[in-house]
Protein backbone atom coordinates (compact mmCIF):
# COMPACT_ATOMS: atom_id res chain seq x y z
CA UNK A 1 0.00 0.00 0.00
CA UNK A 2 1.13 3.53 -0.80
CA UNK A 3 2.10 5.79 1.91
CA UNK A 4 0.54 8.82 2.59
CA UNK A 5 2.80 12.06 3.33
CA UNK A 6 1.93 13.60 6.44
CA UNK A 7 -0.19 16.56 6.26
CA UNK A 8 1.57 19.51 7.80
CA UNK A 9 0.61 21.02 10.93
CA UNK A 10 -0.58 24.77 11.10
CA UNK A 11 1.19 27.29 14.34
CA UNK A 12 -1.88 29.70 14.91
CA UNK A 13 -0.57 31.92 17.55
CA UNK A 14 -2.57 31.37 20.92
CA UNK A 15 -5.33 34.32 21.84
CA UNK A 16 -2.73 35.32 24.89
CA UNK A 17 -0.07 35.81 22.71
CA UNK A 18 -2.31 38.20 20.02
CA UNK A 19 -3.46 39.88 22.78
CA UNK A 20 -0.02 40.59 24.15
CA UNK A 21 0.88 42.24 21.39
CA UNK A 22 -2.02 44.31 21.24
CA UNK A 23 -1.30 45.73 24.44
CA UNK A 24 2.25 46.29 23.94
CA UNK A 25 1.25 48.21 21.04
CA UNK A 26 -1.50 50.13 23.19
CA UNK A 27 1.19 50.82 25.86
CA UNK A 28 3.69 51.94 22.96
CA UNK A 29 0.96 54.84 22.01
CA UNK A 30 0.01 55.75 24.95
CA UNK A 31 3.33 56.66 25.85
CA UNK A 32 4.02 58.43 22.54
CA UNK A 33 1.04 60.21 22.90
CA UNK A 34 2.03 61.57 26.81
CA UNK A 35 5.67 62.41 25.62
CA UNK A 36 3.79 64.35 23.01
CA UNK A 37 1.55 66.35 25.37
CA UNK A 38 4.52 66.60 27.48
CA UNK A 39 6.88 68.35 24.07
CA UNK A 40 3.26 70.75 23.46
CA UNK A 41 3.17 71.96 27.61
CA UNK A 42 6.83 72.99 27.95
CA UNK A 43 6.90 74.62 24.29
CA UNK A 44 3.43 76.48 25.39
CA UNK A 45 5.84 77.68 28.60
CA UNK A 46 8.48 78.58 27.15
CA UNK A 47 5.95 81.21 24.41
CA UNK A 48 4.58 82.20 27.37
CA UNK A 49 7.12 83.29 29.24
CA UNK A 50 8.58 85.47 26.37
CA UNK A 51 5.57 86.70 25.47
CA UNK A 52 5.36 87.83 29.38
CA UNK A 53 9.30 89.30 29.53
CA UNK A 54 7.98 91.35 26.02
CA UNK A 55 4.83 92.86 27.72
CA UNK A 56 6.81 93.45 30.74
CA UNK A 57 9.42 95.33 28.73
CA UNK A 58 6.77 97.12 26.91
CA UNK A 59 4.63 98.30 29.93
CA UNK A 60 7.98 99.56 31.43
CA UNK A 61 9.23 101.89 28.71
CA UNK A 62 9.80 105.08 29.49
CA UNK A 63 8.11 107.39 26.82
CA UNK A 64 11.53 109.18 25.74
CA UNK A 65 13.00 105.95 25.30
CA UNK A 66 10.21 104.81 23.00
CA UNK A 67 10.69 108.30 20.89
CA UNK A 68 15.15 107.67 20.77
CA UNK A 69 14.29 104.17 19.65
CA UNK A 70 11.53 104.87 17.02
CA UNK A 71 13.96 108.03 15.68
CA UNK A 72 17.10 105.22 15.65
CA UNK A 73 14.85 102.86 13.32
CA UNK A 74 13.38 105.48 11.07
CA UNK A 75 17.22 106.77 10.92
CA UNK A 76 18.43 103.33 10.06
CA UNK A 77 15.52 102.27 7.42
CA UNK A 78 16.62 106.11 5.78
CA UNK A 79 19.89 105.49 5.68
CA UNK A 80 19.33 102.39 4.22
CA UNK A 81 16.83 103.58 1.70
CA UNK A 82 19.30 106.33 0.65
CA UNK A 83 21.87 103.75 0.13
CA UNK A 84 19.99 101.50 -2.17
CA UNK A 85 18.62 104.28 -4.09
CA UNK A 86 21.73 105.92 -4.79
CA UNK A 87 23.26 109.34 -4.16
CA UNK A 88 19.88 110.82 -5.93
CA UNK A 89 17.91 110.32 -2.68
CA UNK A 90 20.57 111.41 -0.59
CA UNK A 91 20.31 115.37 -2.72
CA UNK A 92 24.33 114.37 -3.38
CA UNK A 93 25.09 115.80 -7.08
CA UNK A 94 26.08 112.74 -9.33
CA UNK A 95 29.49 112.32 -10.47
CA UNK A 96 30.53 113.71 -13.59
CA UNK A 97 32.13 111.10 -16.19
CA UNK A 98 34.16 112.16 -19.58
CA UNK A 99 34.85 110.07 -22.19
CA UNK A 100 37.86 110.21 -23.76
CA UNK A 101 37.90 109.56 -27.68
CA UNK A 102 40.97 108.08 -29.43
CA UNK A 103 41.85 110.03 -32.65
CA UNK A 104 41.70 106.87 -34.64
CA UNK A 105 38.00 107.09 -33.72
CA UNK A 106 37.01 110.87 -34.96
């Protein structure tokens, strides 16, 4: 009589183990999602407390300060304006070129 090869056996992982890794995967984004929260709280701080140092800074100006500092940035954007433009904006006459000719030319 013929043999008959043996029929292979299936592994189905057990219900314990699948749920195992379920929960290790649960735990895994629960803790991604505190460390997360955690990243968002300290970066909120850290706005918040220069926003706070700013306002403070603000409040405490003294009204001739605010008037040197505005005249020191309208000076600077000027002075950078007349640069880019040119000696034109600055009322500075432009230079005066000649051009020489050769003879061989005329």
């Amino acid at each position: 009589m013929p043999t008959v090869p043996a029929i292979p056996t299936l592994t189905v992982p057990s219900a314990d183990k699948a749920r195992s890794a379920l929960t290790d995967a649960a735990y895994v984004g629960v803790g991604a999602a505190v460390l997360t929260a955690q990243q968002v709280q300290v970066a909120r701080k850290e706005i918040q407390e220069r926003i706070e140092d700013s306002f403070a800074k603000l409040v405490n100006l003294d009204p001739s300060d605010v008037r040197t500092e505005v005249r020191s940035r309208i000076e600077t954007f000027a002075k950078a304006g007349r640069e880019a433009l040119g000696n034109k904006a600055a009322g500075q006459p432009e230079a005066k070129t000649t051009v020489k000719t050769s003879k061989a030319a005329a």
